[in-house]
N, C-alpha and C. Protein backbone atom coordinates (compact mmCIF):
# COMPACT_ATOMS: atom_id res chain seq x y z
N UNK A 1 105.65 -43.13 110.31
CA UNK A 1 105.60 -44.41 110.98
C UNK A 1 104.18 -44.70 111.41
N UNK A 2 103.57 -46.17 110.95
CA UNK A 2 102.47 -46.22 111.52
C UNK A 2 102.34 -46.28 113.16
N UNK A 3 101.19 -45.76 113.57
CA UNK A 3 100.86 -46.00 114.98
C UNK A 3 100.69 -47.20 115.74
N UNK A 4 100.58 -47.50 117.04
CA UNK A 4 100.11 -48.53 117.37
C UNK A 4 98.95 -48.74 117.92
N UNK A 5 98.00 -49.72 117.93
CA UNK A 5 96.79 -49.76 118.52
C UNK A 5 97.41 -50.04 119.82
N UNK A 6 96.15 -50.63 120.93
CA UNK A 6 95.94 -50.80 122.38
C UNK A 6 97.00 -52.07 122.24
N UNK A 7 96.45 -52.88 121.19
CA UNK A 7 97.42 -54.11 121.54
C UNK A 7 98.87 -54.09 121.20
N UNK A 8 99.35 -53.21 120.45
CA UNK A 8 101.08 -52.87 120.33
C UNK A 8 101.10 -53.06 118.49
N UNK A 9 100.28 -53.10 117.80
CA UNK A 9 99.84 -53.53 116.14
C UNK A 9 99.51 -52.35 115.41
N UNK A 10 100.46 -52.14 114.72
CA UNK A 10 100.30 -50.75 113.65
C UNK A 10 99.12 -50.56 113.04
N UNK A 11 98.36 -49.34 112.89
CA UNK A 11 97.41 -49.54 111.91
C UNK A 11 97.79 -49.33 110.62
N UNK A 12 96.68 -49.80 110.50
CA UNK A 12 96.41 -50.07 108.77
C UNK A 12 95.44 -50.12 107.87
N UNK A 13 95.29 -49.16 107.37
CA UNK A 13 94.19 -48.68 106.81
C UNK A 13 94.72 -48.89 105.28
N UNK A 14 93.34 -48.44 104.05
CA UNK A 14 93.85 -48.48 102.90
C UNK A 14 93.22 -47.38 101.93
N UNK A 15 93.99 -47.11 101.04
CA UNK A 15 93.48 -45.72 100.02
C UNK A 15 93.17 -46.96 98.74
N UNK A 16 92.38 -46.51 98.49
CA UNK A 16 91.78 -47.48 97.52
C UNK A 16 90.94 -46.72 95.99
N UNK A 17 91.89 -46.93 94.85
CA UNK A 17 91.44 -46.55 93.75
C UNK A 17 90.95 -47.50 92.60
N UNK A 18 89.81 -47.65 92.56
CA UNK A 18 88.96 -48.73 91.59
C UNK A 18 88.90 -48.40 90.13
N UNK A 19 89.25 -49.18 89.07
CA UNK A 19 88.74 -49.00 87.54
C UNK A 19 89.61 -47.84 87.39
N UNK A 20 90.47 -47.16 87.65
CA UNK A 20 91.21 -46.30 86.77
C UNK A 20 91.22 -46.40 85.25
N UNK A 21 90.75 -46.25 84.45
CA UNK A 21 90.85 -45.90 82.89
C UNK A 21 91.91 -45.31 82.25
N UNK A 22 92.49 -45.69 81.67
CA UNK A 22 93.49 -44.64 80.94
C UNK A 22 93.33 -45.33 79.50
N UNK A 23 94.33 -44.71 78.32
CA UNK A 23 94.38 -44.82 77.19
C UNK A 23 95.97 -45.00 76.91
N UNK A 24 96.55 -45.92 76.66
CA UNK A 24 98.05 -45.71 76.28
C UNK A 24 98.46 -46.78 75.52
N UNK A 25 99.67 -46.50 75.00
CA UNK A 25 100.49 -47.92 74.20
C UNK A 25 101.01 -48.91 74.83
N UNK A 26 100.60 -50.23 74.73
CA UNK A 26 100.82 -51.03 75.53
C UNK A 26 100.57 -52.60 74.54
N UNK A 27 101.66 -53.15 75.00
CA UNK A 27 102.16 -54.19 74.02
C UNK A 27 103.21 -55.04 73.58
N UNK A 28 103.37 -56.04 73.03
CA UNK A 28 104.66 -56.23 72.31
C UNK A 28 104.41 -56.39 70.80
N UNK A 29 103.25 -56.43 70.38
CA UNK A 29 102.69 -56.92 68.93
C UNK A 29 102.97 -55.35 68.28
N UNK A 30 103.47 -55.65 66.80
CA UNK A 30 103.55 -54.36 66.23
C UNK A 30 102.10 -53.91 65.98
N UNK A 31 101.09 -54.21 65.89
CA UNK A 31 99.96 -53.04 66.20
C UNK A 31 99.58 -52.40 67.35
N UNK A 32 100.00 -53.07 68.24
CA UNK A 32 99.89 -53.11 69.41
C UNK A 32 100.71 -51.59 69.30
N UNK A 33 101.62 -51.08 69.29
CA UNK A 33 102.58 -50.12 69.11
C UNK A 33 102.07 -48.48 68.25
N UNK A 34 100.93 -49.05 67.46
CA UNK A 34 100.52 -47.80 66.60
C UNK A 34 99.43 -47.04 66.89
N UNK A 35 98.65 -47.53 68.30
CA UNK A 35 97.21 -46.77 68.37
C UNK A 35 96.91 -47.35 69.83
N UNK A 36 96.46 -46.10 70.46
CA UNK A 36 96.54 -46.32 72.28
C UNK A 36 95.28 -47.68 72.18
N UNK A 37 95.35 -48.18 74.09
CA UNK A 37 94.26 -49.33 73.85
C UNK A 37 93.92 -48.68 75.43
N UNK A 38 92.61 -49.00 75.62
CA UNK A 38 92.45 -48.98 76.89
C UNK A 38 92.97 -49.87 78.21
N UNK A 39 93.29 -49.44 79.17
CA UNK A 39 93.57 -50.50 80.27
C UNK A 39 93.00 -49.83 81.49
N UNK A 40 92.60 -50.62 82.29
CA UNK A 40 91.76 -50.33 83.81
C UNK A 40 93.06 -50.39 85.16
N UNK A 41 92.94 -49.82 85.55
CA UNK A 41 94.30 -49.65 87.12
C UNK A 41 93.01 -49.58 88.30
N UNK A 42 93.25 -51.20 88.83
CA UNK A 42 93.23 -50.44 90.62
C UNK A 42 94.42 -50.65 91.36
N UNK A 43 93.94 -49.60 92.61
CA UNK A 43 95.15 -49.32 93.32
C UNK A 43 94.68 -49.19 94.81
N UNK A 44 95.60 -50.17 95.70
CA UNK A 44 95.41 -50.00 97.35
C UNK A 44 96.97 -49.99 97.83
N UNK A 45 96.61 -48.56 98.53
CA UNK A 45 97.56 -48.15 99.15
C UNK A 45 97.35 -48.34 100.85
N UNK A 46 98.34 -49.26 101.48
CA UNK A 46 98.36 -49.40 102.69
C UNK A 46 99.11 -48.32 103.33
N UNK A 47 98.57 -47.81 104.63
CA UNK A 47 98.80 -46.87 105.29
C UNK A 47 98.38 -46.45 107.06
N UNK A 48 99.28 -46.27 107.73
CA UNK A 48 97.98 -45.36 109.05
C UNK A 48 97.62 -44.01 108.50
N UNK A 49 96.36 -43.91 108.63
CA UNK A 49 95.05 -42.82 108.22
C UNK A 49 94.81 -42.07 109.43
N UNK A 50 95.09 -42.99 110.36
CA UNK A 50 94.37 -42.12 112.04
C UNK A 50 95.23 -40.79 111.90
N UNK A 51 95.73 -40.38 111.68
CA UNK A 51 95.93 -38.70 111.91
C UNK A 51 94.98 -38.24 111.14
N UNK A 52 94.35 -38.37 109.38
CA UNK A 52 93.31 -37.49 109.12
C UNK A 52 91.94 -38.50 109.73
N UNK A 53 91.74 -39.46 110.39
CA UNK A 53 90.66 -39.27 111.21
C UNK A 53 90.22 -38.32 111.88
N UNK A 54 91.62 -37.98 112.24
CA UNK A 54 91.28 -37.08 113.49
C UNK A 54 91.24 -35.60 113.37
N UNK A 55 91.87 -35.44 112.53
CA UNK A 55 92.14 -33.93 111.84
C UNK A 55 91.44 -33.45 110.78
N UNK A 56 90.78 -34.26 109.98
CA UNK A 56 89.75 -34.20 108.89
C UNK A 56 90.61 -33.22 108.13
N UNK A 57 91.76 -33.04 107.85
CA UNK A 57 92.74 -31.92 106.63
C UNK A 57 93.60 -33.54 105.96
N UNK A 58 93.40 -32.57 104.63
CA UNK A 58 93.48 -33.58 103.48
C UNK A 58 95.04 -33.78 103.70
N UNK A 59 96.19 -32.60 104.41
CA UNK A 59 97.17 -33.09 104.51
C UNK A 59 97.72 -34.73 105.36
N UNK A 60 96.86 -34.55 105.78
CA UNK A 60 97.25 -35.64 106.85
C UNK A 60 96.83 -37.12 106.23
N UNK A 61 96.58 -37.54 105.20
CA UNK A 61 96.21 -38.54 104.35
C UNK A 61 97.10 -38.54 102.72
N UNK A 62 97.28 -39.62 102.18
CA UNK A 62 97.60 -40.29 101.18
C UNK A 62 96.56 -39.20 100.13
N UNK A 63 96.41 -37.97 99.55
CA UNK A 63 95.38 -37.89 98.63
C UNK A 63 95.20 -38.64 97.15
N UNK A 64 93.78 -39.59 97.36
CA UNK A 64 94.10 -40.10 96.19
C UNK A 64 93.67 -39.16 95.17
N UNK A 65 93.52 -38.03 94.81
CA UNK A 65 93.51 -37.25 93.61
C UNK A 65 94.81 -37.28 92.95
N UNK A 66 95.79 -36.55 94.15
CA UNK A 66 97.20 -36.80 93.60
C UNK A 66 97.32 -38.02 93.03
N UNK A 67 97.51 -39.37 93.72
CA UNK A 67 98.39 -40.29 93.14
C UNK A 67 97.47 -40.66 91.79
N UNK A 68 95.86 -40.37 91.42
CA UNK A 68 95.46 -40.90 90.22
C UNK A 68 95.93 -40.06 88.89
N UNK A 69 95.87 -38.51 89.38
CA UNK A 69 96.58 -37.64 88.48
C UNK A 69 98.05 -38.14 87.93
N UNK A 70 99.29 -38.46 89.41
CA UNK A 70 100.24 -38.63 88.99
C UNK A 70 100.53 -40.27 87.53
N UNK A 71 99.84 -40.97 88.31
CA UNK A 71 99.28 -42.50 87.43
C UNK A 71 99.01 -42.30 86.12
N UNK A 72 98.21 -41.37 85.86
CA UNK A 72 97.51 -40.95 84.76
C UNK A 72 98.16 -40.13 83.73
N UNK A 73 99.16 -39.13 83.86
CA UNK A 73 100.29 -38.39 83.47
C UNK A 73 101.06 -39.19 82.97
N UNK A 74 101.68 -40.09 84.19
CA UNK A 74 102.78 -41.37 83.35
C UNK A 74 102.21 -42.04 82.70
N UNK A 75 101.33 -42.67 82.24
CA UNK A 75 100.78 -43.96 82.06
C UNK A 75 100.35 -43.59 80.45
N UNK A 76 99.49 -42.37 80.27
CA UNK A 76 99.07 -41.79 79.28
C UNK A 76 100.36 -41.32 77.89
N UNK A 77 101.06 -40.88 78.64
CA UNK A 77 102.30 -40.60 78.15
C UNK A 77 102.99 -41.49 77.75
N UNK A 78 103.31 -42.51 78.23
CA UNK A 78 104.35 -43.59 77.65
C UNK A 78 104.05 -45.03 77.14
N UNK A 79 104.79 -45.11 76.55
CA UNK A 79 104.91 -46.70 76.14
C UNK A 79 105.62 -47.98 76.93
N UNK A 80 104.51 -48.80 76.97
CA UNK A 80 105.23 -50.26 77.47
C UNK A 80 104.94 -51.61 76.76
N UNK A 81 105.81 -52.23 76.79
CA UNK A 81 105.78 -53.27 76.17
C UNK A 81 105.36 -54.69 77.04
N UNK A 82 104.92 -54.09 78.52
CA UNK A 82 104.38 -55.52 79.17
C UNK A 82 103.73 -54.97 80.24
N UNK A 83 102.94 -55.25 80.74
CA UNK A 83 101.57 -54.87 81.67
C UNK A 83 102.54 -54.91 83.16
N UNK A 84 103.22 -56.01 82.97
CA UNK A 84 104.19 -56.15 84.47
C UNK A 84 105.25 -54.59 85.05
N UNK A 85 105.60 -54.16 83.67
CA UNK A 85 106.33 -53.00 83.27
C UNK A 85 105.76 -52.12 84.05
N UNK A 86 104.70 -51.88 83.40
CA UNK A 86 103.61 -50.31 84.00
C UNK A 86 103.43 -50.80 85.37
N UNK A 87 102.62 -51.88 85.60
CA UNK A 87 102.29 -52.14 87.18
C UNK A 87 103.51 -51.39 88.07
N UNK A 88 104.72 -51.82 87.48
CA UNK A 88 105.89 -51.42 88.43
C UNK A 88 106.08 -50.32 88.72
N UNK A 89 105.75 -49.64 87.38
CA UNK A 89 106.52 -48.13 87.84
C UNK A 89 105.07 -47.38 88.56
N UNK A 90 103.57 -47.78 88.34
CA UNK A 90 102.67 -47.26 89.44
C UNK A 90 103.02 -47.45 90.90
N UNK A 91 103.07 -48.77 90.86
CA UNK A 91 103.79 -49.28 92.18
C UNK A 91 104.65 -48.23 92.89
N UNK A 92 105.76 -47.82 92.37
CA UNK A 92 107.09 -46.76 92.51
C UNK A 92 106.33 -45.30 92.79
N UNK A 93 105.42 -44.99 91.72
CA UNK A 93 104.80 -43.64 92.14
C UNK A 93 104.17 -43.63 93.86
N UNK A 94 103.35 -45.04 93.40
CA UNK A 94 102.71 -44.68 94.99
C UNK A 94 103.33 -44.48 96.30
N UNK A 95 104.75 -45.75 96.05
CA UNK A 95 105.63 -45.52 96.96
C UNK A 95 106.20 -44.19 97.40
N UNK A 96 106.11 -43.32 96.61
CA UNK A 96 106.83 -42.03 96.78
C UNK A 96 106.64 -41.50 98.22
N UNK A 97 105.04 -41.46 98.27
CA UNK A 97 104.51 -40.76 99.69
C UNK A 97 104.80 -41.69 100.71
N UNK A 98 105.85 -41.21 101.28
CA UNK A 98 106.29 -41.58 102.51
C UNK A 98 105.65 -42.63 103.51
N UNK A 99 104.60 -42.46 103.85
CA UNK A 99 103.22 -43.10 104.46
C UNK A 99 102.93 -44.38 104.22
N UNK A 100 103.11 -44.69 102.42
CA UNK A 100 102.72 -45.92 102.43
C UNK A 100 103.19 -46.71 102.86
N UNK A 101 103.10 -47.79 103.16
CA UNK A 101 103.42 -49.11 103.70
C UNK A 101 103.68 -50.36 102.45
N UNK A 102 102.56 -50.39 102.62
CA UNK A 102 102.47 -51.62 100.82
C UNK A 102 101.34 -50.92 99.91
N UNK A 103 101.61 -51.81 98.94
CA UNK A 103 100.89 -51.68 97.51
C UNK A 103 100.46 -52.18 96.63
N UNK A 104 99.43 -52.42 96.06
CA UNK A 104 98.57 -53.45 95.46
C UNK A 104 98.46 -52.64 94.24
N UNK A 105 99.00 -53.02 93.27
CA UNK A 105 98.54 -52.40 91.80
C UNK A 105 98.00 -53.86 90.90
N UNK A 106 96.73 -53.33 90.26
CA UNK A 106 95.83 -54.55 89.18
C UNK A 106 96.05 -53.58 88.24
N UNK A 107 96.80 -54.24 86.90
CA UNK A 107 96.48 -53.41 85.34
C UNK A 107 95.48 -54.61 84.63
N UNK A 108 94.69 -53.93 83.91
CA UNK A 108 93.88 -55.13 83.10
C UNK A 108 94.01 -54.34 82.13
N UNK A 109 94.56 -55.33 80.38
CA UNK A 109 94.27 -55.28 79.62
C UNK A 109 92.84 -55.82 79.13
N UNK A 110 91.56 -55.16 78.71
CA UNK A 110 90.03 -55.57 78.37
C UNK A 110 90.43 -56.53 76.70
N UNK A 111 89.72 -57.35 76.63
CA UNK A 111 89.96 -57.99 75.22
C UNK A 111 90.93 -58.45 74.69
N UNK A 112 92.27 -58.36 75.31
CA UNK A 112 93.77 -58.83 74.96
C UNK A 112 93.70 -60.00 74.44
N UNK A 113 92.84 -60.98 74.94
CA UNK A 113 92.80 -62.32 75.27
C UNK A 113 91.20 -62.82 74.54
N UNK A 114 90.76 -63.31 73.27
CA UNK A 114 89.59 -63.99 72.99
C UNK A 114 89.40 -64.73 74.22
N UNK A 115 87.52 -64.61 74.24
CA UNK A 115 86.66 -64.69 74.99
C UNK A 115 87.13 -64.93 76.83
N UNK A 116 87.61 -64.13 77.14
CA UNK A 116 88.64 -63.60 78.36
C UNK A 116 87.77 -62.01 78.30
N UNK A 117 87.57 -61.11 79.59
CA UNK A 117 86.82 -60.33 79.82
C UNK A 117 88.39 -59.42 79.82
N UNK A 118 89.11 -59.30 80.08
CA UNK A 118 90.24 -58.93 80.29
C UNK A 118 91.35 -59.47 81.31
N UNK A 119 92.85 -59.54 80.64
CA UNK A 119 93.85 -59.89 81.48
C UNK A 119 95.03 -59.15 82.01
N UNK A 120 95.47 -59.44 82.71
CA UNK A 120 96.50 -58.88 83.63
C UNK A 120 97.33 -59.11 84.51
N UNK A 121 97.88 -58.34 85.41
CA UNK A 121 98.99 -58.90 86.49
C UNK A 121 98.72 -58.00 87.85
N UNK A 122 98.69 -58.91 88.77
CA UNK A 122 98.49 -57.72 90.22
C UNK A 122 100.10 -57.80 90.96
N UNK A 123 100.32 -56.89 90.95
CA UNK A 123 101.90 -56.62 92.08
C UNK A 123 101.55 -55.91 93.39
N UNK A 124 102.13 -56.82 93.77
CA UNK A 124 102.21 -56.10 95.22
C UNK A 124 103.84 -56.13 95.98
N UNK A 125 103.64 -54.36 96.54
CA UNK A 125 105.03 -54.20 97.46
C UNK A 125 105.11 -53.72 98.50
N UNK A 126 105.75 -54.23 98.79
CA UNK A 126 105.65 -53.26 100.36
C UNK A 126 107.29 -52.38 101.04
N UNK A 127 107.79 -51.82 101.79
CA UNK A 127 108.72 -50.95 102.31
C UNK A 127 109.32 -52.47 103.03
């Protein structure tokens, strides 16, 4: 449960993972299906942090090593057929750790889209 500040207002802090890279199948086009493509993941995880403020032990925080490892395992591994798809089930991983609060997942497909830098979908959830 988050804490409360002086004024009676939970904190809220955020774990924040930028540009995640991975390599996987992702698509609905049949080439799309035969040879991984790159896609970029960020990720903010809302949370109270003030216990590892204070404790400086990695238990007491969201580690983002874990959740990029866990991201990266699924993501690498499987196939999806829509960017909304994957967002979700990152979404679900992050949720796991108890702590979080909400969740901000960005997937970008790079080049999907002529002269577009890359496109995508941001989800956000919360408890």
């Amino acid at each position: 449960m988050p804490t409360s500040s002086s004024e009676g207002q939970p904190q809220l802090d955020t774990v924040h993972i930028e540009q995640l890279e991975l390599d996987c199948i992702i698509g609905i086009n049949p080439w799309e299906r035969l040879t991984k493509q790159r896609i970029t993941i960020d990720i903010e995880i809302t949370a109270d942090l003030s216990a590892a403020g204070k404790s400086d032990a990695i238990e007491d925080t969201i580690n983002y090593r874990t959740i990029s490892k866990a991201v990266t395992s699924e993501i690498e591994e499987s196939s999806y057929g829509l960017v909304e798809a994957m967002a979700a089930r990152i979404v679900e991983i992050c949720l796991e750790d108890e702590r979080a609060q909400s969740v901000i997942v960005t997937v970008r497909k790079p080049g999907a889209v002529r002269k577009a830098a890359a496109v995508g979908v941001i989800v956000r959830r919360s408890r």
